[in-house]
C-alpha atoms as a PDB file:
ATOM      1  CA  UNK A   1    -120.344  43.842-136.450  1.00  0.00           C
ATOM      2  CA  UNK A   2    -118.813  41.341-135.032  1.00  0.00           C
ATOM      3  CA  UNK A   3    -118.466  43.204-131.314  1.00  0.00           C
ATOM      4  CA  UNK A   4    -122.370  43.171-131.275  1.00  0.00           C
ATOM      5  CA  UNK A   5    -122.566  39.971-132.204  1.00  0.00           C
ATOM      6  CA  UNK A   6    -119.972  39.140-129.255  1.00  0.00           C
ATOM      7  CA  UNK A   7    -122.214  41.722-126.898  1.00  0.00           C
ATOM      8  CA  UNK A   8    -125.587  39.789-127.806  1.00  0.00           C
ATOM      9  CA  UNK A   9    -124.305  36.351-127.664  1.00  0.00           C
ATOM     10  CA  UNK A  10    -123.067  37.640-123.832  1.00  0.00           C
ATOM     11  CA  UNK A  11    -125.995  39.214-122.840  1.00  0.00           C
ATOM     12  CA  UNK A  12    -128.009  35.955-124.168  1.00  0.00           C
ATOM     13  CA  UNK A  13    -125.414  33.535-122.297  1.00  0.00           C
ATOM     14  CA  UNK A  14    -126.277  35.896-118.676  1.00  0.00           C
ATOM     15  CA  UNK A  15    -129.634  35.588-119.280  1.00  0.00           C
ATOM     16  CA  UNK A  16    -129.996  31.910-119.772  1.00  0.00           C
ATOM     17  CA  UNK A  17    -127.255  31.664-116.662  1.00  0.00           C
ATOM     18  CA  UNK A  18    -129.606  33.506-114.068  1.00  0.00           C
ATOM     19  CA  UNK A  19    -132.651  31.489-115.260  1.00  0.00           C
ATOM     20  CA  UNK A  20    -130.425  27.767-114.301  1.00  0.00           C
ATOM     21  CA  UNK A  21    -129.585  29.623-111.031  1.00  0.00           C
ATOM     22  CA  UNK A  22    -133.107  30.395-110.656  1.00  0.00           C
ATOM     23  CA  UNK A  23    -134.508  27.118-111.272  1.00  0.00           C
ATOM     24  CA  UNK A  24    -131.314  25.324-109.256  1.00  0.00           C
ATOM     25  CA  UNK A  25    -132.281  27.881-106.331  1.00  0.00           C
ATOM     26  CA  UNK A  26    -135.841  26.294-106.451  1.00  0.00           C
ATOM     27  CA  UNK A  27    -135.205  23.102-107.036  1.00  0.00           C
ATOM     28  CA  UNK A  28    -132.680  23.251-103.864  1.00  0.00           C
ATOM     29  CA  UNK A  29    -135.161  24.665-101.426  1.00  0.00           C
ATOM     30  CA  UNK A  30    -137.388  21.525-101.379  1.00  0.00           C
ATOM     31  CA  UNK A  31    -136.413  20.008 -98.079  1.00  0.00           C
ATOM     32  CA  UNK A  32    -135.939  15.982 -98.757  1.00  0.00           C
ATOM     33  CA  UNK A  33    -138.630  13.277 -98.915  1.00  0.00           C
ATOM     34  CA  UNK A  34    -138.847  11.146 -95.767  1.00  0.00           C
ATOM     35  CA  UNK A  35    -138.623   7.507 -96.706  1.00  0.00           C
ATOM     36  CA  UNK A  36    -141.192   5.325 -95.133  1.00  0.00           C
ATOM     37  CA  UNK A  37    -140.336   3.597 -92.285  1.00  0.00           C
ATOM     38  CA  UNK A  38    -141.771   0.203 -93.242  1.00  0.00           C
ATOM     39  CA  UNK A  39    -141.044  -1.198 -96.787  1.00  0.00           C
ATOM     40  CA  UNK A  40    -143.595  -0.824 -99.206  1.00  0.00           C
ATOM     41  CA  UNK A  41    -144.181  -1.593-102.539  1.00  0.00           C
ATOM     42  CA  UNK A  42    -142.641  -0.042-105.541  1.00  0.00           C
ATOM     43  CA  UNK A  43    -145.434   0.510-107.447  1.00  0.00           C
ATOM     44  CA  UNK A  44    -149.230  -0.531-106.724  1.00  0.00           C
ATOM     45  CA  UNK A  45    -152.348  -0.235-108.832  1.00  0.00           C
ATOM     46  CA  UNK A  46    -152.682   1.782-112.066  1.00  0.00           C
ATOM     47  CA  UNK A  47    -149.032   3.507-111.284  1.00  0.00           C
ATOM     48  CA  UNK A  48    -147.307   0.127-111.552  1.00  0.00           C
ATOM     49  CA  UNK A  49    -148.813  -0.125-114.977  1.00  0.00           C
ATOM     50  CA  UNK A  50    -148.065   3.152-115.885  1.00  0.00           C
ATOM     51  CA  UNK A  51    -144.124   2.038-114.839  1.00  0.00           C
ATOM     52  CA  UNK A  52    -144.323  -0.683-116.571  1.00  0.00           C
ATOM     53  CA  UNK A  53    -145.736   0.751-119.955  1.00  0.00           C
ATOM     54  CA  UNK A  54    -142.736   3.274-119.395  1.00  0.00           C
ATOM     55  CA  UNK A  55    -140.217   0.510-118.669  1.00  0.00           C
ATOM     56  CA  UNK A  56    -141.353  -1.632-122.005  1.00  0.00           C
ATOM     57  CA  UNK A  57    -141.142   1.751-124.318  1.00  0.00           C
ATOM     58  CA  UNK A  58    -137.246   2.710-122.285  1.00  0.00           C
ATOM     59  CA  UNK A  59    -135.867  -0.143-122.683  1.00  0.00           C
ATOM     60  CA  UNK A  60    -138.026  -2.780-123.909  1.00  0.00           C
ATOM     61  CA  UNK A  61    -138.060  -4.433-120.594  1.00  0.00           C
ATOM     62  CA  UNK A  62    -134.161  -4.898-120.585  1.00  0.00           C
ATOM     63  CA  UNK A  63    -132.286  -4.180-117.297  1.00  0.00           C
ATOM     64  CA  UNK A  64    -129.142  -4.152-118.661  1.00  0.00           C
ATOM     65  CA  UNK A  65    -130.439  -1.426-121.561  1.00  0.00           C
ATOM     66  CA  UNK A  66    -127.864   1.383-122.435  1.00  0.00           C
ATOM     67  CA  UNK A  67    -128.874   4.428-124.330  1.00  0.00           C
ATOM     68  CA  UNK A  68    -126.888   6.984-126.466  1.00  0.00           C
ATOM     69  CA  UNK A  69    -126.303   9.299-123.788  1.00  0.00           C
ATOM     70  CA  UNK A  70    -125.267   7.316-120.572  1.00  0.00           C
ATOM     71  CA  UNK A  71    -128.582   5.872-119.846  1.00  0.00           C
ATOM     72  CA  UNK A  72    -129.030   2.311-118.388  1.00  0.00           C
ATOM     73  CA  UNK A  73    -131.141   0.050-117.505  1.00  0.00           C
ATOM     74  CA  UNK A  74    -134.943  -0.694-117.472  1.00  0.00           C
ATOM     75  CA  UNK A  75    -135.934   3.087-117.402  1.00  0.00           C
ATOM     76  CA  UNK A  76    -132.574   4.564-119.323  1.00  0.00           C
ATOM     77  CA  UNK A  77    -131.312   6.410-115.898  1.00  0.00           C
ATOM     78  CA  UNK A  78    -128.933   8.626-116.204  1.00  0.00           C
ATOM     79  CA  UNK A  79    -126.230   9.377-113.626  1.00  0.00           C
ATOM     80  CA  UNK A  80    -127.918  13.033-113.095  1.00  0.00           C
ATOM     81  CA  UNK A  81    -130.810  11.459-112.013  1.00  0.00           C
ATOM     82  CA  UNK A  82    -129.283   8.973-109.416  1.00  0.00           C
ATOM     83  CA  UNK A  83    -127.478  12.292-108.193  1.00  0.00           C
ATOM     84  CA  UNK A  84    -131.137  14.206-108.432  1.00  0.00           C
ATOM     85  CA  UNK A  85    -132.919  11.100-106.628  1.00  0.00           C
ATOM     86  CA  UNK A  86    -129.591  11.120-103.916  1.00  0.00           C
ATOM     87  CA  UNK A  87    -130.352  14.971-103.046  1.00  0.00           C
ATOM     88  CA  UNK A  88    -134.402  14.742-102.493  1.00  0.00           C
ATOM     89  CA  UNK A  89    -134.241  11.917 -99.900  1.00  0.00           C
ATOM     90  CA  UNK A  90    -131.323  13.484 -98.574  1.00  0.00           C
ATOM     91  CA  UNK A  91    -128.358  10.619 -98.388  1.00  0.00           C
ATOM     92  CA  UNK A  92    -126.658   8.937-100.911  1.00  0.00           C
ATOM     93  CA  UNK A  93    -128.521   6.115-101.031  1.00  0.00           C
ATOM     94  CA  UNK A  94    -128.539   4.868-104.863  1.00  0.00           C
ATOM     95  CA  UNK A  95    -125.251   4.372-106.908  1.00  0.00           C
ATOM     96  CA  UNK A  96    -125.003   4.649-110.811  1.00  0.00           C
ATOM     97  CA  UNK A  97    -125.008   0.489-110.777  1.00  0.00           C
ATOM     98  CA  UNK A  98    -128.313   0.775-109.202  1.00  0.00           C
ATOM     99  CA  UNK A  99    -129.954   1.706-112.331  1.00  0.00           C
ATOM    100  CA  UNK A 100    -129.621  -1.645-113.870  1.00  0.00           C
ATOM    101  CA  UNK A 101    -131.741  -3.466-110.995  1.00  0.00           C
ATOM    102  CA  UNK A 102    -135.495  -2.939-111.952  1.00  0.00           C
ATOM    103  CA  UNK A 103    -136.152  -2.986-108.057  1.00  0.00           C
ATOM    104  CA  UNK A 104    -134.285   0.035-107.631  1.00  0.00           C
ATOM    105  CA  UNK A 105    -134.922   2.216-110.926  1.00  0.00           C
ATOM    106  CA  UNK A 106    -138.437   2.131-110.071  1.00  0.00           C
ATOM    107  CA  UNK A 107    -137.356   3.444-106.513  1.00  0.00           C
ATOM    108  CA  UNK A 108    -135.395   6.048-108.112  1.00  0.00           C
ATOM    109  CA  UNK A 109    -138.019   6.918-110.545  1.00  0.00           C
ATOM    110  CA  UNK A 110    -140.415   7.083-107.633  1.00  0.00           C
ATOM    111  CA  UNK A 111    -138.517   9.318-105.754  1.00  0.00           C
ATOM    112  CA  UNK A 112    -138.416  11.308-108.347  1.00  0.00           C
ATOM    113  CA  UNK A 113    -141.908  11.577-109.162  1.00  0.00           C
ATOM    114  CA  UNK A 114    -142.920  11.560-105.863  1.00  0.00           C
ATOM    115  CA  UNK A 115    -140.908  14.915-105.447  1.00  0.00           C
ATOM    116  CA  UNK A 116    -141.362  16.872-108.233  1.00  0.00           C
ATOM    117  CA  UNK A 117    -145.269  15.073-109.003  1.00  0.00           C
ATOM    118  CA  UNK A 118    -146.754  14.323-106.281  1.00  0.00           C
ATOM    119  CA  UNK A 119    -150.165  13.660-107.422  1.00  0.00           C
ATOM    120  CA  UNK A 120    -148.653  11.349-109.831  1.00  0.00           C
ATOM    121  CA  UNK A 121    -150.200  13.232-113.257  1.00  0.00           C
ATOM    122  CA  UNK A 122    -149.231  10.277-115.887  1.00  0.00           C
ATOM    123  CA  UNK A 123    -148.865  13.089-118.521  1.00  0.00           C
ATOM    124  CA  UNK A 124    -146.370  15.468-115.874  1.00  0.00           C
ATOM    125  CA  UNK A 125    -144.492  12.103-115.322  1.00  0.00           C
ATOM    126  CA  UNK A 126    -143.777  11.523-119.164  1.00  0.00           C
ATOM    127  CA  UNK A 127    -142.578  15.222-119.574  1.00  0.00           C
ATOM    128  CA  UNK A 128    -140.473  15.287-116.240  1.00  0.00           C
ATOM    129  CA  UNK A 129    -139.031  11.809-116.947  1.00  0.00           C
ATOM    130  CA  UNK A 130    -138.264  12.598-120.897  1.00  0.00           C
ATOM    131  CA  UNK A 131    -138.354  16.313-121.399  1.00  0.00           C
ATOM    132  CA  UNK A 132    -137.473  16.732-124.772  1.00  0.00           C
ATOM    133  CA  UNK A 133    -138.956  13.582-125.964  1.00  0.00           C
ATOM    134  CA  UNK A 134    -141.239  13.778-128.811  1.00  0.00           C
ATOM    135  CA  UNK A 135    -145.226  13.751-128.979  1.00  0.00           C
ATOM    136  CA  UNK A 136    -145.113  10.294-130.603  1.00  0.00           C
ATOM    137  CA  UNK A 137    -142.940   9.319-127.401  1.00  0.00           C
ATOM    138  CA  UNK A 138    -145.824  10.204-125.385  1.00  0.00           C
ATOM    139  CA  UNK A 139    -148.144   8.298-127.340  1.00  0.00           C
ATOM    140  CA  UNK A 140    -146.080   5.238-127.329  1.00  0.00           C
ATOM    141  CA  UNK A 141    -145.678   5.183-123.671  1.00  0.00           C
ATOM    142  CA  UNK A 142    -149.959   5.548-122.995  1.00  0.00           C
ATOM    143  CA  UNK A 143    -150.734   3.498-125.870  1.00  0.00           C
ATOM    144  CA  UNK A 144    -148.835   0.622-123.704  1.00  0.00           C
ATOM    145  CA  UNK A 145    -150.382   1.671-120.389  1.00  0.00           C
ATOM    146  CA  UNK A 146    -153.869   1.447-121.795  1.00  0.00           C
ATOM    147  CA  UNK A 147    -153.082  -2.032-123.456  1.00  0.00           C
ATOM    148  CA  UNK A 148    -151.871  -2.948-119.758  1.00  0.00           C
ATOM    149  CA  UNK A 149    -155.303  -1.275-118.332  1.00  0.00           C
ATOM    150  CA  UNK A 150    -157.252  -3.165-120.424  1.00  0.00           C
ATOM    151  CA  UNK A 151    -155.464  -6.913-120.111  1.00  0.00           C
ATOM    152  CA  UNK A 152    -155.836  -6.346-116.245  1.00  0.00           C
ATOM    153  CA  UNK A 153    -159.548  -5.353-116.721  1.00  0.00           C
ATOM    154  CA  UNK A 154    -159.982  -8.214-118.620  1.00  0.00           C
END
């Protein structure tokens, strides 16, 4: 009994391994971003709202924020994702300290989504940002955004 058990748990283990090779092998061919050549703004229009919505339900606006699992700053970055945001535009450009200046979290975050989102779906942002977040995350995050929407509109 407890050979098969040992066989299954393998054969489960090489499964899940050649599905992370997979994705890492997809994820890898994505040649990296150019960055523009003359600085632009972070954010502009509904997007910056969107951020900011993000940033107030992260970390309720604190830079300095740390989460549970080595996240920091305004948008609870993790050290993965500096490495993630590093490898699309090609250079190391951000450090791990980076992630406590709002300036450059939203930089990072925008390379991300840039990458991986490019038509900047608000819904695809939440779920690549915070995969296994909950629904009520989700909710949180456009409940803000629309309270921002509508104070702008106003």
């Amino acid at each position: 009994m407890r050979t098969l058990l040992l066989i299954i748990l393998i054969l489960i283990c090489s499964v899940m391994l050649r599905r992370l090779n997979s994705i890492t092998e997809i994820t890898q061919q994505r040649p990296p971003v150019e960055t523009p050549a003359v600085d632009i703004p972070a954010c502009s229009g509904t997007w910056s709202l969107f951020v900011e919505a993000l940033i107030y339900v992260e970390s309720g606006g604190d830079n300095n924020a740390m989460g549970k699992h080595n996240d920091g700053g305004c948008l609870q970055i993790t050290p993965i994702t500096v490495e993630d945001a590093n490898r699309i535009l090609g250079y190391g450009k951000y450090t791990l300290n980076d992630r406590f200046s709002r300036e450059k979290s939203i930089e990072i975050f925008n390379a991300i989504q840039d990458y991986y989102n490019p038509e900047r779906d608000l819904h695809f942002a939440l779920k690549l940002w915070n995969p296994k977040a909950p629904y009520s995350y989700h909710l949180k995050v456009m409940r803000k955004y629309d309270e921002l929407l509508n104070n702008k509109q106003l």
